[in-house]
Protein backbone atom coordinates (compact mmCIF):
# COMPACT_ATOMS: atom_id res chain seq x y z
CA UNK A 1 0.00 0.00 0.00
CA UNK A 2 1.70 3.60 -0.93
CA UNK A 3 2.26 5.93 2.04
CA UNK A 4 -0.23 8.48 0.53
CA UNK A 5 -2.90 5.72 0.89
CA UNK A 6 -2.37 4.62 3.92
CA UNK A 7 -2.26 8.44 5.03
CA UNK A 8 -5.68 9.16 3.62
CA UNK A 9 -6.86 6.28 5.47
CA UNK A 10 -5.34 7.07 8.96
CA UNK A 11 -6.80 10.64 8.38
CA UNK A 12 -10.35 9.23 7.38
CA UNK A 13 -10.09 7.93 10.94
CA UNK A 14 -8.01 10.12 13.38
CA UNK A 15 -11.08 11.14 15.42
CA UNK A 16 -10.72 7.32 16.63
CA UNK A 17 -7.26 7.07 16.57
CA UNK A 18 -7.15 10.24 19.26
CA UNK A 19 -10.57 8.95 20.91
CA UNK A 20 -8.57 5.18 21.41
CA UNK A 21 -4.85 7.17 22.09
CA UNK A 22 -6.79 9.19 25.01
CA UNK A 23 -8.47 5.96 26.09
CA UNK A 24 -5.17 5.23 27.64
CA UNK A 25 -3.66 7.96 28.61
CA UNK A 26 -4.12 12.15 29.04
CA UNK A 27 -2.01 13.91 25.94
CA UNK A 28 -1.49 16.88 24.80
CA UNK A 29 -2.08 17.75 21.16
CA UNK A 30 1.65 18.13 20.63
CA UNK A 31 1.80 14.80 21.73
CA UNK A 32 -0.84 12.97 19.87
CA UNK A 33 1.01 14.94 17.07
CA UNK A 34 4.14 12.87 17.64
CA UNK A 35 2.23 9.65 18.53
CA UNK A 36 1.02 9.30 14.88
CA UNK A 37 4.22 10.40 13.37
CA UNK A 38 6.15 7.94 15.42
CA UNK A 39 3.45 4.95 15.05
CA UNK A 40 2.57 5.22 11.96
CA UNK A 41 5.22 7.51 9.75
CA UNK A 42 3.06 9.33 8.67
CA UNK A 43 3.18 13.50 9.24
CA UNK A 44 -0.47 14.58 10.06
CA UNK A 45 -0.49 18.48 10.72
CA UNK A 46 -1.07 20.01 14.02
CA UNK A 47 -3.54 21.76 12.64
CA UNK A 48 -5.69 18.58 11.61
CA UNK A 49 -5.06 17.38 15.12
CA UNK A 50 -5.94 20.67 16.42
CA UNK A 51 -9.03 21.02 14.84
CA UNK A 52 -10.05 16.85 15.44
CA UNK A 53 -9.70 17.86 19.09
CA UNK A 54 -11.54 21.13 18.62
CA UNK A 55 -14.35 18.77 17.24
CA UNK A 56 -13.56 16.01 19.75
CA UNK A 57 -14.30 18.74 22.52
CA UNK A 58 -17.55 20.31 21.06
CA UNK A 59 -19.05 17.06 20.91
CA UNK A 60 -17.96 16.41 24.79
CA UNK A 61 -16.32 13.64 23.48
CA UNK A 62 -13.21 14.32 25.48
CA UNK A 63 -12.09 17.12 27.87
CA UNK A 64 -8.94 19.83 27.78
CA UNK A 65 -7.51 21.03 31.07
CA UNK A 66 -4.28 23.16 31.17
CA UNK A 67 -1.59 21.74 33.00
CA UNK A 68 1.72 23.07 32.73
CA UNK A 69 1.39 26.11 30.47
CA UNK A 70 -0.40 23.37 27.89
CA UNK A 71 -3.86 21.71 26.84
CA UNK A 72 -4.07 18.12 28.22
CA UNK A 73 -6.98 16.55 26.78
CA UNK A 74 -8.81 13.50 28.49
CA UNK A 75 -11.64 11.13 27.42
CA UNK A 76 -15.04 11.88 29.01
CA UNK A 77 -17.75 9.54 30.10
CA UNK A 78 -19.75 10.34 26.06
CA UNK A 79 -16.32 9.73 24.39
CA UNK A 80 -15.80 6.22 26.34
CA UNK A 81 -19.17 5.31 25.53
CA UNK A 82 -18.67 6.08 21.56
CA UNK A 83 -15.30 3.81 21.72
CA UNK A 84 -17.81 1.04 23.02
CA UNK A 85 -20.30 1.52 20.01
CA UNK A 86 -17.31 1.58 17.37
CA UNK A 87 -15.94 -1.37 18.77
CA UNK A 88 -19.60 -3.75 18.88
CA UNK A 89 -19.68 -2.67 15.36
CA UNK A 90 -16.86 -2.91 14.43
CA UNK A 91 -17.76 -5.99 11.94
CA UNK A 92 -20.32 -3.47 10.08
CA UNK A 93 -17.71 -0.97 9.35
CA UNK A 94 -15.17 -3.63 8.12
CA UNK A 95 -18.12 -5.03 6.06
CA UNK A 96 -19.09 -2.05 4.65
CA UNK A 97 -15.35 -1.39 3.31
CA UNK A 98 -15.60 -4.49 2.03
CA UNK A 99 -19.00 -3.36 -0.18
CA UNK A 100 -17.28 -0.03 -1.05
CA UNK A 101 -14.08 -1.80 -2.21
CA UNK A 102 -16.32 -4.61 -3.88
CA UNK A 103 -15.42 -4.47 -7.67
CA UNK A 104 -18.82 -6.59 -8.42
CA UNK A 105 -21.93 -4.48 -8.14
């Protein structure tokens, strides 16, 4: 699979990636940032990040506190429960990439 593609795929899906990152531990942007660059080579802007948590917060789906002069973002109680939903179905998403990739119609 060419970088670029798997790129466009890992940003299709950041809001999870963060959602699942946070799941374990508090991070900064800055960090989460780094995270996919270092697990995945792949250089996703701060600014995408920035705005997914901008999103990620609006929804309630996680929480910022400062701490230390930066933004330390946690998951909240709606953001654990939307993990939970993604993950029971799971099989429907993965089935439904399988119908968008399906060459027979």
């Amino acid at each position: 699979m060419s970088k670029s593609f798997h790129e466009r795929i890992l940003r299709s899906f950041i809001d999870i990636l963060i959602l699942t990152e946070l799941e374990r531990n508090s991070l900064s942007g800055y960090d989460i940032t780094g995270l996919v660059n270092d697990r995945f080579g792949i250089f996703i802007s701060p600014g995408t990040i920035y705005n997914t948590l901008h999103s990620l917060e609006t929804r309630n789906f996680i929480e910022g506190i400062w701490r230390d002069k930066k933004r330390v973002y946690k998951l909240t109680n709606k953001g654990k429960e939307f993990l939970k939903v993604i993950r029971e179905h799971k099989n429907e998403i993965l089935d439904l990439l399988e119908e968008i990739f399906s060459t027979q119609h």
